[in-house]
PDB file of N, CA and C in Angstrom:
ATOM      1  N   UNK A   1       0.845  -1.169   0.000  1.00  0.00           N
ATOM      2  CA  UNK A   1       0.000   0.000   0.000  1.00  0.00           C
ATOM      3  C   UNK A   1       0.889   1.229   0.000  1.00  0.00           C
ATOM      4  N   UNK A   2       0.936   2.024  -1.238  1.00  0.00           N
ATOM      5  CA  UNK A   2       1.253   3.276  -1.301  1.00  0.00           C
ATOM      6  C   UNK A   2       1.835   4.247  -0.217  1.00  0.00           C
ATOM      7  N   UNK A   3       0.534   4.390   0.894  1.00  0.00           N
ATOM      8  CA  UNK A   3       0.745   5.361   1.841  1.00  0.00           C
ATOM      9  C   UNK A   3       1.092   4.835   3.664  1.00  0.00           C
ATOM     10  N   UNK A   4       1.489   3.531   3.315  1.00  0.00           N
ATOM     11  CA  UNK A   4       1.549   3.003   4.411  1.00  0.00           C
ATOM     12  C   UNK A   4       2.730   3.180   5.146  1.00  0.00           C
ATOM     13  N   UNK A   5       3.461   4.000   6.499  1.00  0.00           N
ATOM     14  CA  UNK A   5       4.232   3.953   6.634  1.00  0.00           C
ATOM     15  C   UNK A   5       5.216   2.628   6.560  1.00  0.00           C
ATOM     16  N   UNK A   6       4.593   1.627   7.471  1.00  0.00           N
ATOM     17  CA  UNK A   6       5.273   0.379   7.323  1.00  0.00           C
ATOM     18  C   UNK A   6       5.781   0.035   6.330  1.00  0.00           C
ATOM     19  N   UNK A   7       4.732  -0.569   5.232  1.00  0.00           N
ATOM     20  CA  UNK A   7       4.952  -0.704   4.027  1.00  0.00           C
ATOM     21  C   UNK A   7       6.607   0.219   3.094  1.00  0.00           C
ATOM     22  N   UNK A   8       6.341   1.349   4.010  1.00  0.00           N
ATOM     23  CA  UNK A   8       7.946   2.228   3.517  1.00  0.00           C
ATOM     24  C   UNK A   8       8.517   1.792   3.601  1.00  0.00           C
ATOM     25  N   UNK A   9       8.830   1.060   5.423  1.00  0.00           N
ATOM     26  CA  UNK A   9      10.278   0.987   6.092  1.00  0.00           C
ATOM     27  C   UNK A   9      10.567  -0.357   5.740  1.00  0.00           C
ATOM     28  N   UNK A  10       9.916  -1.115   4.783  1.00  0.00           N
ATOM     29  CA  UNK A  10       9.638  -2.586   4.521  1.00  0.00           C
ATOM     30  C   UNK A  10      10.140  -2.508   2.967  1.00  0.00           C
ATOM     31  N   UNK A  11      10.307  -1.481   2.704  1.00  0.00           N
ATOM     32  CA  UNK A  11      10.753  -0.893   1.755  1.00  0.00           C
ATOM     33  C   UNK A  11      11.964  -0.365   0.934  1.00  0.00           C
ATOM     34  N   UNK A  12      12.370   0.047   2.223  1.00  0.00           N
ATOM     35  CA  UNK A  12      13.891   0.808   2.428  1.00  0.00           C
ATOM     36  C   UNK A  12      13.432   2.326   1.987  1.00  0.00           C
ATOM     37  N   UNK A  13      12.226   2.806   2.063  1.00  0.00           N
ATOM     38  CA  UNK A  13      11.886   3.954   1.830  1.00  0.00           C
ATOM     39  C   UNK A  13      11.914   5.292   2.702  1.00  0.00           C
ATOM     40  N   UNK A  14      11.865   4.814   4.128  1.00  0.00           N
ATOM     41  CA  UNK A  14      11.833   5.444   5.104  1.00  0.00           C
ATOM     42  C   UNK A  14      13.039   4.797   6.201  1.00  0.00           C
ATOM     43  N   UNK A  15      13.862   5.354   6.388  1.00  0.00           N
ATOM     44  CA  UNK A  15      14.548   4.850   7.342  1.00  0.00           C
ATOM     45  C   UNK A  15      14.223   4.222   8.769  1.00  0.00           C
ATOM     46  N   UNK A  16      14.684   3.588   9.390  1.00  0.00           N
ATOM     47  CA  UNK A  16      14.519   2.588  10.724  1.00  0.00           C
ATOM     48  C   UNK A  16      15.566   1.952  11.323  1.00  0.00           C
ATOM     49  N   UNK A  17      15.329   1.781  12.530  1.00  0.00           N
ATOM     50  CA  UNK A  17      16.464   0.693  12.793  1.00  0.00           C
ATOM     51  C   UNK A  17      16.169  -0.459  13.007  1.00  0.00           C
ATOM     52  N   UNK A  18      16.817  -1.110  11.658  1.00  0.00           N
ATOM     53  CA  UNK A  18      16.205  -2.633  11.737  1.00  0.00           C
ATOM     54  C   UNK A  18      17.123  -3.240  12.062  1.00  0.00           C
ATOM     55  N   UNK A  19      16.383  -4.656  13.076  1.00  0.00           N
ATOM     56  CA  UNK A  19      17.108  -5.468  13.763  1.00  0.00           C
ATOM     57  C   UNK A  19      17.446  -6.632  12.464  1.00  0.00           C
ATOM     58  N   UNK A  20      16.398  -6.887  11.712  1.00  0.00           N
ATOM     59  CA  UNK A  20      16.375  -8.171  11.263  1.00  0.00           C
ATOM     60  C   UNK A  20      15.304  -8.148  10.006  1.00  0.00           C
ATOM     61  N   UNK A  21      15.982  -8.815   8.879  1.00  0.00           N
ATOM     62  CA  UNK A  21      15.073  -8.865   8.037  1.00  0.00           C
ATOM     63  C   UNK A  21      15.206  -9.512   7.046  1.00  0.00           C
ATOM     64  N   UNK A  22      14.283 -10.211   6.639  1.00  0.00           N
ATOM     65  CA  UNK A  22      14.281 -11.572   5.883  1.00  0.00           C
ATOM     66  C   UNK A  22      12.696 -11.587   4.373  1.00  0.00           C
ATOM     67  N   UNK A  23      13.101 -12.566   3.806  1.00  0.00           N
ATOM     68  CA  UNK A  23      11.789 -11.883   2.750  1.00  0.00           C
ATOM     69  C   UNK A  23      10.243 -12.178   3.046  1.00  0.00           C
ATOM     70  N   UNK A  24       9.772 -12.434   4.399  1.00  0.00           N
ATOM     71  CA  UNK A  24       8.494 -12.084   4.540  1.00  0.00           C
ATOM     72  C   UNK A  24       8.403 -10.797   5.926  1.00  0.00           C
ATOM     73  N   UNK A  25       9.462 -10.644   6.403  1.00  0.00           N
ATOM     74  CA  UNK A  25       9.342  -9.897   7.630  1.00  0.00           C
ATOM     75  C   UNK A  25      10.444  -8.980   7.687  1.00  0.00           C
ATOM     76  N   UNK A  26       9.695  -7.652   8.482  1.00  0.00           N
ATOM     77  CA  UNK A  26      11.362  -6.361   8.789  1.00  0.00           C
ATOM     78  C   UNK A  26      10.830  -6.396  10.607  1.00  0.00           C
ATOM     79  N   UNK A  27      11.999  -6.452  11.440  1.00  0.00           N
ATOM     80  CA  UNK A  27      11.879  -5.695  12.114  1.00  0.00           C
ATOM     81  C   UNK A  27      12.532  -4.270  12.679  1.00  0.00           C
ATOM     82  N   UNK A  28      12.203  -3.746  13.656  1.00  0.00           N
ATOM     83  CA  UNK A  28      12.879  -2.714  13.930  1.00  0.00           C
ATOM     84  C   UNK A  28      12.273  -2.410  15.394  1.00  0.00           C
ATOM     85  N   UNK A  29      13.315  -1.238  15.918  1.00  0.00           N
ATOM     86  CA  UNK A  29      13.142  -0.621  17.509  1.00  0.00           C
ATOM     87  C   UNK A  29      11.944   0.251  17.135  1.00  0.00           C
ATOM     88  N   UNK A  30      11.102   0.525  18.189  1.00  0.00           N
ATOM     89  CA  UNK A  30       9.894   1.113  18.147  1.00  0.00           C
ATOM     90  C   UNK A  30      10.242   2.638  18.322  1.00  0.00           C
ATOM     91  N   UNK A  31       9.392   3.356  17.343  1.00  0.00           N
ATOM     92  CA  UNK A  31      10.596   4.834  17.610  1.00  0.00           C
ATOM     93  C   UNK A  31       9.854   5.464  19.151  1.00  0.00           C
ATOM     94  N   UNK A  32       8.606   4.940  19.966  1.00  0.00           N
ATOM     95  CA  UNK A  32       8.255   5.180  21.152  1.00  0.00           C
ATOM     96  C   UNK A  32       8.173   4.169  22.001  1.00  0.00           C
ATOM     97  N   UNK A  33       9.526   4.140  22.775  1.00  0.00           N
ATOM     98  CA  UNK A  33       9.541   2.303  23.482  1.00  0.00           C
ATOM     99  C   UNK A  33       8.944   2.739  24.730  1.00  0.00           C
ATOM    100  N   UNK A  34       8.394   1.587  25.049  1.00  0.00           N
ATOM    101  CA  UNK A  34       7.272   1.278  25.982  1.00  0.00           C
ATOM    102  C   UNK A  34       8.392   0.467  27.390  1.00  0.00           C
ATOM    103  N   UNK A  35       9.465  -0.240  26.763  1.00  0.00           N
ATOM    104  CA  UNK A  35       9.993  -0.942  27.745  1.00  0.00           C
ATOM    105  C   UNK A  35      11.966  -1.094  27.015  1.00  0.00           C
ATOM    106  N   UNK A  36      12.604  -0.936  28.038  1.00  0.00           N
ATOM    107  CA  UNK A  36      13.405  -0.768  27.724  1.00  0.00           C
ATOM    108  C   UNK A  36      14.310  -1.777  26.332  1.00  0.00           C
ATOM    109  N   UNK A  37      13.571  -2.986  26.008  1.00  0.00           N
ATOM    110  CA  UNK A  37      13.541  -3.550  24.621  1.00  0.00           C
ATOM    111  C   UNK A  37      12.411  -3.282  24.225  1.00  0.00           C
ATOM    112  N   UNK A  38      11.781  -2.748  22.626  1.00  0.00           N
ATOM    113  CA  UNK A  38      10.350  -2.215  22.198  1.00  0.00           C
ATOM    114  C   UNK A  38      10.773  -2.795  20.806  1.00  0.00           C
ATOM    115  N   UNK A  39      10.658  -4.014  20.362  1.00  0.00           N
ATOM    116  CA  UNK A  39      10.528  -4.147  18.658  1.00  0.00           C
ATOM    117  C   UNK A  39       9.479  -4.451  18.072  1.00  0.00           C
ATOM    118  N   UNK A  40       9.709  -3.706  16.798  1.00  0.00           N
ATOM    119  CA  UNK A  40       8.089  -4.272  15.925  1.00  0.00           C
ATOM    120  C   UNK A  40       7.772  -5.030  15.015  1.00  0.00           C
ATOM    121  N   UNK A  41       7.430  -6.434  14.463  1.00  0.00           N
ATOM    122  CA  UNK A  41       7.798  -6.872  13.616  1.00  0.00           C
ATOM    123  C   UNK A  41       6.873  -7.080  12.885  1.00  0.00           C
ATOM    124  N   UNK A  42       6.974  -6.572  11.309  1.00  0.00           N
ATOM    125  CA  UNK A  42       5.712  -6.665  10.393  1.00  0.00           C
ATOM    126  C   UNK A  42       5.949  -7.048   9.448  1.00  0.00           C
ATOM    127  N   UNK A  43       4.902  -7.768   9.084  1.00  0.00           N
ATOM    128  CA  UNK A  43       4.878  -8.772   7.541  1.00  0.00           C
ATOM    129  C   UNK A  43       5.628  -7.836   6.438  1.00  0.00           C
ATOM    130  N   UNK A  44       6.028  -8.283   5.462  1.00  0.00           N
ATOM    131  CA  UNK A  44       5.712  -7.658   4.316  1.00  0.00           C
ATOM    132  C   UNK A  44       4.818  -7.438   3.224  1.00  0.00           C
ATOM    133  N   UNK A  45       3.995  -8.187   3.682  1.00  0.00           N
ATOM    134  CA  UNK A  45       2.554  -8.435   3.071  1.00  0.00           C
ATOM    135  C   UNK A  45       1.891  -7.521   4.019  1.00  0.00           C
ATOM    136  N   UNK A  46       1.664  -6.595   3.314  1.00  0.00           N
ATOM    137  CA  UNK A  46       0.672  -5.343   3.540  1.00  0.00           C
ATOM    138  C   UNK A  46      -1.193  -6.028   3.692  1.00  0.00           C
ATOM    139  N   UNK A  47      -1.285  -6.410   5.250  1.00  0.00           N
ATOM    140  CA  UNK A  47      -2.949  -5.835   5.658  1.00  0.00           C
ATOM    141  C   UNK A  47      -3.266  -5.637   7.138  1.00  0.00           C
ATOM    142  N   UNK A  48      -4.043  -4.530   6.994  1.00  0.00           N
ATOM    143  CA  UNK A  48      -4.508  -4.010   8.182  1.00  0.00           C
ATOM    144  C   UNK A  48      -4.272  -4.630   9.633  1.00  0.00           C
ATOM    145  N   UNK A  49      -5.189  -5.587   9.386  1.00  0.00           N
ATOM    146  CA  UNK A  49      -5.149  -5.993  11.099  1.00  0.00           C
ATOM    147  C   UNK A  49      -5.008  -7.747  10.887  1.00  0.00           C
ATOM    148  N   UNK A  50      -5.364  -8.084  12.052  1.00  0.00           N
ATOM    149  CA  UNK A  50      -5.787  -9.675  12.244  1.00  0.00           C
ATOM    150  C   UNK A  50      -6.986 -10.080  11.463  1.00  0.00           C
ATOM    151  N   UNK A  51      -8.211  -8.924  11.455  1.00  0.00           N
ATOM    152  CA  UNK A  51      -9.570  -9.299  10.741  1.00  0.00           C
ATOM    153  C   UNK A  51      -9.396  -9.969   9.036  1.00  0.00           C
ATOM    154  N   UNK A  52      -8.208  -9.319   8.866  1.00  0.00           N
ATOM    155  CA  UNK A  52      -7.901  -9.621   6.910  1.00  0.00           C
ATOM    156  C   UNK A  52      -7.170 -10.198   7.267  1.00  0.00           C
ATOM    157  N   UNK A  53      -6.340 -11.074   8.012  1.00  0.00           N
ATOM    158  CA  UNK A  53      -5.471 -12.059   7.596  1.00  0.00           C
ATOM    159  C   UNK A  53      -6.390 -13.537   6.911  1.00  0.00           C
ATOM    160  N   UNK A  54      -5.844 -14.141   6.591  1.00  0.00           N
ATOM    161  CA  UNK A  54      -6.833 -14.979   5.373  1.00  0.00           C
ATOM    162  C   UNK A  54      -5.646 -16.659   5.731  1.00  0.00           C
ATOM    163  N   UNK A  55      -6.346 -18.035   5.627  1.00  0.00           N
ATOM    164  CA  UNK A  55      -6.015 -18.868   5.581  1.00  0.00           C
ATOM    165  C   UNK A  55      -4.341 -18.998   5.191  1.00  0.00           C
ATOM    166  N   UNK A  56      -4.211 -18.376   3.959  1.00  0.00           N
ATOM    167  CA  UNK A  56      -2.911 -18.143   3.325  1.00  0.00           C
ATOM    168  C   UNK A  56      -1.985 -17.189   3.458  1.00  0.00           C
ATOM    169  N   UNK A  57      -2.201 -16.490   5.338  1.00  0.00           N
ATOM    170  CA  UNK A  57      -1.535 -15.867   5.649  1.00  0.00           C
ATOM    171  C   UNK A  57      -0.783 -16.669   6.995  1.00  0.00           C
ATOM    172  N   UNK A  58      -1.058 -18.258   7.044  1.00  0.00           N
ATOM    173  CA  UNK A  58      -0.794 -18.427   8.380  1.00  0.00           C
ATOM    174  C   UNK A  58       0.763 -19.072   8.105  1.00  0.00           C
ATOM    175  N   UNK A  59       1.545 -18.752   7.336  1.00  0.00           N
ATOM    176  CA  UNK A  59       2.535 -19.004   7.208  1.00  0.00           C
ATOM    177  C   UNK A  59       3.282 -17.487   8.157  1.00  0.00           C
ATOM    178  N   UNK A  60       2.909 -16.722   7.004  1.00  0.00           N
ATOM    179  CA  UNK A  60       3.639 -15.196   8.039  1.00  0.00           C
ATOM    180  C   UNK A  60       3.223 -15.421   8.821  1.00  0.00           C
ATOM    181  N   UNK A  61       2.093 -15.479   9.595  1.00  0.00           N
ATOM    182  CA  UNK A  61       1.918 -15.093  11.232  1.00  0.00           C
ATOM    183  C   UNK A  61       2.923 -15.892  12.137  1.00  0.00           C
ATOM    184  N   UNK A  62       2.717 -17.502  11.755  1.00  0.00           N
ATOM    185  CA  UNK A  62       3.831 -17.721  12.410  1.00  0.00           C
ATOM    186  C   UNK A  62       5.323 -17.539  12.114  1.00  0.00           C
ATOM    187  N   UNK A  63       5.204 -17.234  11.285  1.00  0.00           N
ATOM    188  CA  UNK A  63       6.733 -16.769  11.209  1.00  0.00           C
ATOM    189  C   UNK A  63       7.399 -15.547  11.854  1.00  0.00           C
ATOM    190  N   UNK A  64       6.215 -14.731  11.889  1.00  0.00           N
ATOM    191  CA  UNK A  64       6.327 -13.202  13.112  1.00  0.00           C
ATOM    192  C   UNK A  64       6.451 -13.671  14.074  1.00  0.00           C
ATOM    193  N   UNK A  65       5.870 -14.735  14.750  1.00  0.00           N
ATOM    194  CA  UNK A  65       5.617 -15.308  16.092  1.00  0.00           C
ATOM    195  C   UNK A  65       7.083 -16.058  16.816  1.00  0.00           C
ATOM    196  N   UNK A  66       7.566 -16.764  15.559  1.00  0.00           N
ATOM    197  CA  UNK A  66       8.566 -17.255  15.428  1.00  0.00           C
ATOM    198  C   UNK A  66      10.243 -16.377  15.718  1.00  0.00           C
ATOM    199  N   UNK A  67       9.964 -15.113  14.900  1.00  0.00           N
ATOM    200  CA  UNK A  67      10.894 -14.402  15.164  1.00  0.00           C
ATOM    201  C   UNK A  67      10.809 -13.521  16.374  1.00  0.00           C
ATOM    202  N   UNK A  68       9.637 -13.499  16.803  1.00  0.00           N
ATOM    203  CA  UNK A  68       9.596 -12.377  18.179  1.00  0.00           C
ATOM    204  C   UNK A  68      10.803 -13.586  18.976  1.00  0.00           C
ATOM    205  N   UNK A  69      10.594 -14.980  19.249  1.00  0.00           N
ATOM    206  CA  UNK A  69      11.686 -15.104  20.219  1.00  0.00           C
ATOM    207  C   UNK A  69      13.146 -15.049  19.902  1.00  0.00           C
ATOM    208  N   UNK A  70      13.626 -15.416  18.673  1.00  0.00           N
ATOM    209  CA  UNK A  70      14.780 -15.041  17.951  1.00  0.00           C
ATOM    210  C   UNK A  70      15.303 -13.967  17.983  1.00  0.00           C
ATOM    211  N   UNK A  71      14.532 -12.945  17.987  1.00  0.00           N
ATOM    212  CA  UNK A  71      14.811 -11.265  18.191  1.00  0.00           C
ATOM    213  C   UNK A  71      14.748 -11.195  19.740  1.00  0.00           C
ATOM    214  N   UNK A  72      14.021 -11.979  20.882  1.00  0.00           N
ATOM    215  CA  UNK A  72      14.192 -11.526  21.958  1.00  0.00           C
ATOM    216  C   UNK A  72      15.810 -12.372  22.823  1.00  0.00           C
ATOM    217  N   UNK A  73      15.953 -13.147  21.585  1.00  0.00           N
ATOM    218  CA  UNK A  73      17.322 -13.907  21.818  1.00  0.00           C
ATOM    219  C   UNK A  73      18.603 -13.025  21.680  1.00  0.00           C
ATOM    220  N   UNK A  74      18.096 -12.576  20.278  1.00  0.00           N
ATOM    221  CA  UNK A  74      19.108 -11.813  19.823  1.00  0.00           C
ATOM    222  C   UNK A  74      19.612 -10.350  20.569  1.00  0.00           C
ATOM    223  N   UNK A  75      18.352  -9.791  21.591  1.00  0.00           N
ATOM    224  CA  UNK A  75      18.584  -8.815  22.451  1.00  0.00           C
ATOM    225  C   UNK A  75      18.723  -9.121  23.878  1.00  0.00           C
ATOM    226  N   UNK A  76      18.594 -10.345  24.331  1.00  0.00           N
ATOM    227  CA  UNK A  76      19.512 -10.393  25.840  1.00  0.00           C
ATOM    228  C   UNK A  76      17.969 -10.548  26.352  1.00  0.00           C
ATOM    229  N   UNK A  77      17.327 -11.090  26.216  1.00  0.00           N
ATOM    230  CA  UNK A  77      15.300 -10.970  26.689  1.00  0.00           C
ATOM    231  C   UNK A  77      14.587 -12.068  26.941  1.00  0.00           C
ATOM    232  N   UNK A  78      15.435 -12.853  26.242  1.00  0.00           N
ATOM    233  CA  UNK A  78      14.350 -14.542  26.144  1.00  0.00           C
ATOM    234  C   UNK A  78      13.957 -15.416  27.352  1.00  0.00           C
ATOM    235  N   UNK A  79      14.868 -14.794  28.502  1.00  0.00           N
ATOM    236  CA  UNK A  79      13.944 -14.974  29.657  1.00  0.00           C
ATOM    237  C   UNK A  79      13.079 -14.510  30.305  1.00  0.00           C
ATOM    238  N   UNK A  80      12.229 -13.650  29.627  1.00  0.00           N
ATOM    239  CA  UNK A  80      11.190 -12.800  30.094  1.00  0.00           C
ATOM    240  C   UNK A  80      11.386 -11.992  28.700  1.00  0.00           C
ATOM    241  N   UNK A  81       9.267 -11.727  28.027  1.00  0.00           N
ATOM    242  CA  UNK A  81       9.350 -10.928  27.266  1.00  0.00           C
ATOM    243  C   UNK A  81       7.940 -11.140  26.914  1.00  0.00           C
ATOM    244  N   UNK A  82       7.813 -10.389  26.175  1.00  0.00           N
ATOM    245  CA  UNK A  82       6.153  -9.922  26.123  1.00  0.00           C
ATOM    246  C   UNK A  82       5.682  -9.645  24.756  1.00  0.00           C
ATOM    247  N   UNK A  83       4.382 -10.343  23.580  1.00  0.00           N
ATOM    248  CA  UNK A  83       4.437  -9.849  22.390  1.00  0.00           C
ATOM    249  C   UNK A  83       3.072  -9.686  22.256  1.00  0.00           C
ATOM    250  N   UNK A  84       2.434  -8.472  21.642  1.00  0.00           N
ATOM    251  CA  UNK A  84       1.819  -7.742  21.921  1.00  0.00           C
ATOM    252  C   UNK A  84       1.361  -7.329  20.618  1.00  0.00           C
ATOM    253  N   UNK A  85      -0.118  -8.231  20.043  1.00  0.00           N
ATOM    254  CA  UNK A  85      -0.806  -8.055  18.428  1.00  0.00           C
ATOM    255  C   UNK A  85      -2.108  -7.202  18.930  1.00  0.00           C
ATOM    256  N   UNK A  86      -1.449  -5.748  18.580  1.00  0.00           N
ATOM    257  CA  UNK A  86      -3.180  -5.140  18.690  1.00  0.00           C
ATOM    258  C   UNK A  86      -4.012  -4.837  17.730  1.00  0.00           C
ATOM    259  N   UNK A  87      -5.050  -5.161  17.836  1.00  0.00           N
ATOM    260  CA  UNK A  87      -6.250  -5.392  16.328  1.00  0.00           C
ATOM    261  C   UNK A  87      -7.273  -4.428  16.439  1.00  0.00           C
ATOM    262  N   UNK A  88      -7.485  -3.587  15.750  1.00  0.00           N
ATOM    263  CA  UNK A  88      -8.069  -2.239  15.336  1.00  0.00           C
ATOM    264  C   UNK A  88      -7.973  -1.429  16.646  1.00  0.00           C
ATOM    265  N   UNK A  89      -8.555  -0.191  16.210  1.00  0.00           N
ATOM    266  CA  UNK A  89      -8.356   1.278  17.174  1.00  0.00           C
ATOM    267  C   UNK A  89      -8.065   0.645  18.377  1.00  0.00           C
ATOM    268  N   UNK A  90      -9.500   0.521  18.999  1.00  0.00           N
ATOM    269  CA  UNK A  90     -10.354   0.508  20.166  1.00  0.00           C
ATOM    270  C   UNK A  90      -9.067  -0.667  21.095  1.00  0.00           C
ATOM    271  N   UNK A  91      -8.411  -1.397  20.383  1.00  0.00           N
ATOM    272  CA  UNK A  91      -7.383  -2.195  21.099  1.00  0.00           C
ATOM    273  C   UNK A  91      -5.740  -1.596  21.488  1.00  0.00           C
ATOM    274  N   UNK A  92      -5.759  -0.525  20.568  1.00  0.00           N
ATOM    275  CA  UNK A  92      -4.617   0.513  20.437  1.00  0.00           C
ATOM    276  C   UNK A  92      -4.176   0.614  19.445  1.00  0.00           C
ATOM    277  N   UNK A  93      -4.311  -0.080  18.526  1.00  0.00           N
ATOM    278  CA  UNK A  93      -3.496  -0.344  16.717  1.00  0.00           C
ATOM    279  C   UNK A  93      -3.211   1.031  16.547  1.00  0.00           C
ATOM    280  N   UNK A  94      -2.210   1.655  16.263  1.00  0.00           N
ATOM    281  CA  UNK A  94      -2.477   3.055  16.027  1.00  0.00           C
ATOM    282  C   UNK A  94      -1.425   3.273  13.981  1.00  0.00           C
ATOM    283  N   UNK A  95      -1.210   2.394  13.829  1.00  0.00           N
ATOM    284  CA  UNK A  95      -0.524   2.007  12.218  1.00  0.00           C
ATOM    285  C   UNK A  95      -1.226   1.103  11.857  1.00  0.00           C
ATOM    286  N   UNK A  96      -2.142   1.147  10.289  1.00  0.00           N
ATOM    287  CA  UNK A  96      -3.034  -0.215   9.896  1.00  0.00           C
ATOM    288  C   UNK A  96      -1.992  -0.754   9.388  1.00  0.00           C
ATOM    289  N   UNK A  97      -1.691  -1.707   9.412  1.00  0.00           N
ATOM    290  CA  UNK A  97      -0.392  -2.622   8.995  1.00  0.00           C
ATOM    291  C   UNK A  97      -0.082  -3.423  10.191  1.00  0.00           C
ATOM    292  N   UNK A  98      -0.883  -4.664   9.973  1.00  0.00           N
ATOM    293  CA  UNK A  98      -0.352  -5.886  11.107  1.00  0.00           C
ATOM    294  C   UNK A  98       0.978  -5.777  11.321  1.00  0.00           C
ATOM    295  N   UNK A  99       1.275  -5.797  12.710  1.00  0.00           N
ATOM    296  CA  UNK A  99       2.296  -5.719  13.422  1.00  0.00           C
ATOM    297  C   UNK A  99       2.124  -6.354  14.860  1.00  0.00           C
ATOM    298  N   UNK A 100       3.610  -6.933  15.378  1.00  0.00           N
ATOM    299  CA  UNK A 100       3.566  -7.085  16.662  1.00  0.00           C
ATOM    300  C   UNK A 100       4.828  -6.751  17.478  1.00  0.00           C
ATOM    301  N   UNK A 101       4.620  -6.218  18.759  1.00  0.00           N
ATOM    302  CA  UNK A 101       5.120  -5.914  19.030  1.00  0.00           C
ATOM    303  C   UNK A 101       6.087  -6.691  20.132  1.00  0.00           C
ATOM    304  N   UNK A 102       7.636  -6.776  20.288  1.00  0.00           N
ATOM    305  CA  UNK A 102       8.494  -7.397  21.094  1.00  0.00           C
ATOM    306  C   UNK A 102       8.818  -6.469  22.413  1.00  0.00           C
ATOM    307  N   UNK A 103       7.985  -6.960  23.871  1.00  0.00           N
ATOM    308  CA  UNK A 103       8.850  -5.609  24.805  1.00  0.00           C
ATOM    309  C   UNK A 103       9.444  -6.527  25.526  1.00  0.00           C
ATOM    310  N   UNK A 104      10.351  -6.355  26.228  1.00  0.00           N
ATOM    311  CA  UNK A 104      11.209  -7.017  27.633  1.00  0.00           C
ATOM    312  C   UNK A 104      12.524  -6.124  27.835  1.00  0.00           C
ATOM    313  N   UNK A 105      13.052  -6.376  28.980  1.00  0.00           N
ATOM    314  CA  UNK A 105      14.315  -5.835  29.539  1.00  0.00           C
ATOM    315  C   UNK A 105      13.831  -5.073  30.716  1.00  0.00           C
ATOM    316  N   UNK A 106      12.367  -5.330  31.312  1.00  0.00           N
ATOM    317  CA  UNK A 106      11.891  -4.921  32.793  1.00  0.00           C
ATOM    318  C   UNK A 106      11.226  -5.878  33.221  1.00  0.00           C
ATOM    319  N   UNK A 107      10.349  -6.308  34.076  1.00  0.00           N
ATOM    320  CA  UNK A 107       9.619  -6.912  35.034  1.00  0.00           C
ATOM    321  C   UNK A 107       8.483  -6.327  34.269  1.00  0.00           C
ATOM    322  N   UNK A 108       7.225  -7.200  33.802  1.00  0.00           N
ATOM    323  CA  UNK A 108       5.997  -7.019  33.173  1.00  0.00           C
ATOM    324  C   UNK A 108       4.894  -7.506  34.060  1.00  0.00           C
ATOM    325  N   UNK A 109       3.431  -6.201  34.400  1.00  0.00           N
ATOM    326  CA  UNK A 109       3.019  -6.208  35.186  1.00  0.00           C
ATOM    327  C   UNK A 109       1.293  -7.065  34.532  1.00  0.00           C
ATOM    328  N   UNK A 110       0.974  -7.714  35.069  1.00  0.00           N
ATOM    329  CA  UNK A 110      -0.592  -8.039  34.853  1.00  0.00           C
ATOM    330  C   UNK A 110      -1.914  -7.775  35.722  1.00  0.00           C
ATOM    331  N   UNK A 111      -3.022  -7.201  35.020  1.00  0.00           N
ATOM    332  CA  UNK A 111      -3.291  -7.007  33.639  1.00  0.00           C
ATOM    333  C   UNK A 111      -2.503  -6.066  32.532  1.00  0.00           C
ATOM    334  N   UNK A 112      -2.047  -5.840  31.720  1.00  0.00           N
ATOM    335  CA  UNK A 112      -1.217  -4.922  30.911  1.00  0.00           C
ATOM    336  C   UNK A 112      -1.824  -3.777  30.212  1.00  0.00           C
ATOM    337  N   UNK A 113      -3.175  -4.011  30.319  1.00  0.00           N
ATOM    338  CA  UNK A 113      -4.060  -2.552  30.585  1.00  0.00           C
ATOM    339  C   UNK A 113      -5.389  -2.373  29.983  1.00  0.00           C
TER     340      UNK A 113
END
C-alpha cells in the first residue's frame, strides 16, 4: 500500500532501525519504546489488522511469532518478554499494517491494561 508507513520501512523507503530482516518480515526498535527492549515486527505483506489475515496468511503469522523469540534472543530478553498483536483502534493499533510488538528488559506487570 502506497501510503503506508510500514509498508515504507519494509521498503527501504523510510529509514529505521532494523534489527532483522528476511523476505516475509522487517523488524525494527519502536521509535516510542514502551519498555526498555520495544521491537516491531511486520509482515511484508501489507494488511490491516488480524480481521484480513486470510487462511494463506498463516505461514507469516507464524513466522512473526517465530521471530519475536529469535529477536528476543538476539537482544539479551528470552527470559522474560512480552508480544503484543493489537487489532483495530479501540485495542490501540495506532498504524493499519499488522504488526507485533516485542517488549522485555523490565519486570511485566498483569493485567497490561
Amino acid at each position: 500500500m502506497a501510503e503506508c508507513i510500514f509498508c515504507k520501512i519494509a521498503a527501504g523507503q523510510i529509514p529505521a532501525r532494523i534489527v532483522h530482516q528476511d523476505d516475509q518480515a522487517v523488524v525494527f526498535e519502536d521509535l516510542n519504546p514502551q519498555a526498555p527492549v520495544h521491537l516491531l515486527i511486520i509482515p511484508r505483506k501489507h494488511f490491516m489488522s488480524l480481521n484480513e489475515a486470510a487462511a494463506e496468511d498463516r505461514d507469516v503469522l507464524g513466522h512473526i511469532h517465530l521471530l519475536a523469540a529469535k529477536v528476543a534472543a538476539m537482544r539479551g530478553i528470552s527470559d522474560g518478554f512480552r508480544t503484543v498483536l493489537n487489532n483495530g483502534a479501540r485495542a490501540g493499533q495506532t498504524v493499519s499494517h499488522l504488526h507485533l510488538h516485542v517488549l522485555g528488559g523490565r519486570q511485566m506487570t498483569w493485567p497490561p491494561g
